[in-house]
C-alpha atoms as a PDB file:
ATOM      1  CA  UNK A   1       2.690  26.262   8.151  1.00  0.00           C
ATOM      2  CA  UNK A   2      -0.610  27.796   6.580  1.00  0.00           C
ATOM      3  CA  UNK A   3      -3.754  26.663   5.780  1.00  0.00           C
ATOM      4  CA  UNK A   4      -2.919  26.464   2.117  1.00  0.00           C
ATOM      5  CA  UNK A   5       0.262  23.822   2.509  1.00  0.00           C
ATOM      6  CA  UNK A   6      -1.872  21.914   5.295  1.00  0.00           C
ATOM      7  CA  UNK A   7      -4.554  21.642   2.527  1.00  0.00           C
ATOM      8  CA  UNK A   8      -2.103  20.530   0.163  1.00  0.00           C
ATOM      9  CA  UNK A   9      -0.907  17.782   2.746  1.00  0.00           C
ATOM     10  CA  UNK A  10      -4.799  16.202   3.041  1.00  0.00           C
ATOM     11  CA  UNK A  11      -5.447  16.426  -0.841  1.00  0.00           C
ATOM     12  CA  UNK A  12      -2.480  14.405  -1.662  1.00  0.00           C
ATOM     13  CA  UNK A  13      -2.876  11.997   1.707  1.00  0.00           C
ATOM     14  CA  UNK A  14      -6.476  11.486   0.030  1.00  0.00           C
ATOM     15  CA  UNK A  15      -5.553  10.742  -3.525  1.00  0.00           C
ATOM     16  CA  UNK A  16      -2.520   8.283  -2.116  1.00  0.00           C
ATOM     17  CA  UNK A  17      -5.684   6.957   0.006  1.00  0.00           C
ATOM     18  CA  UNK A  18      -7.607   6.606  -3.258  1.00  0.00           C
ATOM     19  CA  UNK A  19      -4.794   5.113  -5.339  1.00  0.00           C
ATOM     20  CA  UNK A  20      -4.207   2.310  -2.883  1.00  0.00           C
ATOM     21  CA  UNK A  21      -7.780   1.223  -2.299  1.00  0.00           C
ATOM     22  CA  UNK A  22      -7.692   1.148  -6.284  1.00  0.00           C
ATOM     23  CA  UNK A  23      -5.160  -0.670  -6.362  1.00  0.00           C
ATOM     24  CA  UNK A  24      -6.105  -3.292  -3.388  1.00  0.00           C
ATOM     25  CA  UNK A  25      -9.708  -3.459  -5.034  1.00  0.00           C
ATOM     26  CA  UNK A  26      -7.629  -4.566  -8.469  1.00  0.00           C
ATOM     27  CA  UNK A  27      -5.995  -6.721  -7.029  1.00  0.00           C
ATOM     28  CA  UNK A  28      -8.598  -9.006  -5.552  1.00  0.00           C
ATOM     29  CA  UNK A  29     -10.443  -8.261  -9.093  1.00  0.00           C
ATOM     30  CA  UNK A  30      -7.858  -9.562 -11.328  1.00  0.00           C
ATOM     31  CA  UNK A  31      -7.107 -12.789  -8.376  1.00  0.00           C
ATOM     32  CA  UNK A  32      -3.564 -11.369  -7.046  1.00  0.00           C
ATOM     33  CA  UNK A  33      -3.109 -13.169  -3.777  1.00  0.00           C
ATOM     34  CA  UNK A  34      -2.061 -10.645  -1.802  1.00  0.00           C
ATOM     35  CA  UNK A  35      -1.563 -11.867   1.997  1.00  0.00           C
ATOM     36  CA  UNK A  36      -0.956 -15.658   0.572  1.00  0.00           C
ATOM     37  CA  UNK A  37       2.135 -15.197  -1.179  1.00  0.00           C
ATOM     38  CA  UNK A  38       4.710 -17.537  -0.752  1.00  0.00           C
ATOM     39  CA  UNK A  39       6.951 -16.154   1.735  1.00  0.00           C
ATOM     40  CA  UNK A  40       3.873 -15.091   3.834  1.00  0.00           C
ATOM     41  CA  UNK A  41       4.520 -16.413   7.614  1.00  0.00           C
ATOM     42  CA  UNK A  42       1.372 -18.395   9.199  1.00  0.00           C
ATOM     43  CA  UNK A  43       1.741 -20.250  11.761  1.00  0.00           C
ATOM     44  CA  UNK A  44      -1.592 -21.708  13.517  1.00  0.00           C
ATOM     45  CA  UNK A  45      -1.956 -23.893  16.851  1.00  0.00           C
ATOM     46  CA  UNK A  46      -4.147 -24.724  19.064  1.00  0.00           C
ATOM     47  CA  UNK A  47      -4.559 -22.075  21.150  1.00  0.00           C
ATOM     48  CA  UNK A  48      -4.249 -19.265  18.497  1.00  0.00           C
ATOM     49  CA  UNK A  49      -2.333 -18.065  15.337  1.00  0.00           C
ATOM     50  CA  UNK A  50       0.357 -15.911  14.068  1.00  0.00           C
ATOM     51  CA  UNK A  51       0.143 -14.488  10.610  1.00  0.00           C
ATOM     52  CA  UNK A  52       2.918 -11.950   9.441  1.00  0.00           C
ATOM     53  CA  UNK A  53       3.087 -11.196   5.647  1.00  0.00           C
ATOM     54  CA  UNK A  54       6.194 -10.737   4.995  1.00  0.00           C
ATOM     55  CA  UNK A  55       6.108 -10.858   0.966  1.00  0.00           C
ATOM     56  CA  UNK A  56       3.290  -8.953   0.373  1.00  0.00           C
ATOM     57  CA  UNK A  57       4.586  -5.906   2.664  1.00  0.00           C
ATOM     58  CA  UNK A  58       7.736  -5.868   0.243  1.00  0.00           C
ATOM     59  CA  UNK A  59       5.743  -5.984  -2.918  1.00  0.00           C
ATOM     60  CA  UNK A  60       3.090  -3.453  -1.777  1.00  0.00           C
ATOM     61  CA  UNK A  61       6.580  -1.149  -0.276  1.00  0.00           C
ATOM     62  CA  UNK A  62       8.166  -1.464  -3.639  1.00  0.00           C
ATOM     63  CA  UNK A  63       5.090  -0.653  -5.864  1.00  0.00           C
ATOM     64  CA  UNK A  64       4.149   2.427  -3.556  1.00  0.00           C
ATOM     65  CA  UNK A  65       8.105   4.078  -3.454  1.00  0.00           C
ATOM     66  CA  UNK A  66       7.872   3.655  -7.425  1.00  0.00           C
ATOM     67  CA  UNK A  67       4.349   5.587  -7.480  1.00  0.00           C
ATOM     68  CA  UNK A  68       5.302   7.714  -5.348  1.00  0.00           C
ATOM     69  CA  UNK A  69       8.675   8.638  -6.835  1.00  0.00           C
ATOM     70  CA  UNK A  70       6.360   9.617  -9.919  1.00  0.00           C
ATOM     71  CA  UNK A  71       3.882  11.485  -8.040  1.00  0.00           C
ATOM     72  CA  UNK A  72       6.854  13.809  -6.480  1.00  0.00           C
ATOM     73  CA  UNK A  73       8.516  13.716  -9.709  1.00  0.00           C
ATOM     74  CA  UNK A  74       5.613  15.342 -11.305  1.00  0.00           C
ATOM     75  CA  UNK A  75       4.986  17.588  -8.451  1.00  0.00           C
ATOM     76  CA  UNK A  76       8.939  19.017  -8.644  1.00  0.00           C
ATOM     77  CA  UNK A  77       8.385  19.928 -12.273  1.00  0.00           C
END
């Protein structure tokens, strides 16, 4: 692998870094609940809690293999 390709590799790491906090900044903008979803797993007691969102990891999965099928899409081209 050369410096070129492992260039290539950060630049679009970075801009799928970029895209995300976009979209996670949007999302609290425009009042999406994401992490209080129903389907979201909390369970609190006395001695601690357990939180494990379940719904939001399989919305945030499905909307980054769609952009991300575009992005490679575009790249292939």
């Amino acid at each position: 692998m050369n410096m070129e390709s492992i260039a290539r590799y950060l630049m679009l790491g970075g801009i799928i870094l970029f895209l995300v906090g976009g979209g996670v900044y949007f999302a609290a903008k425009f009042g999406i609940p994401l992490g209080r979803l129903p389907g979201d797993i909390r369970i609190e007691g006395e001695n601690g809690s357990f939180y494990f969102p379940v719904t939001s990891s399989i919305l945030i999965s499905v909307v980054l293999s769609i952009l991300l099928n575009i992005i490679s899409r575009f790249l292939k081209k």
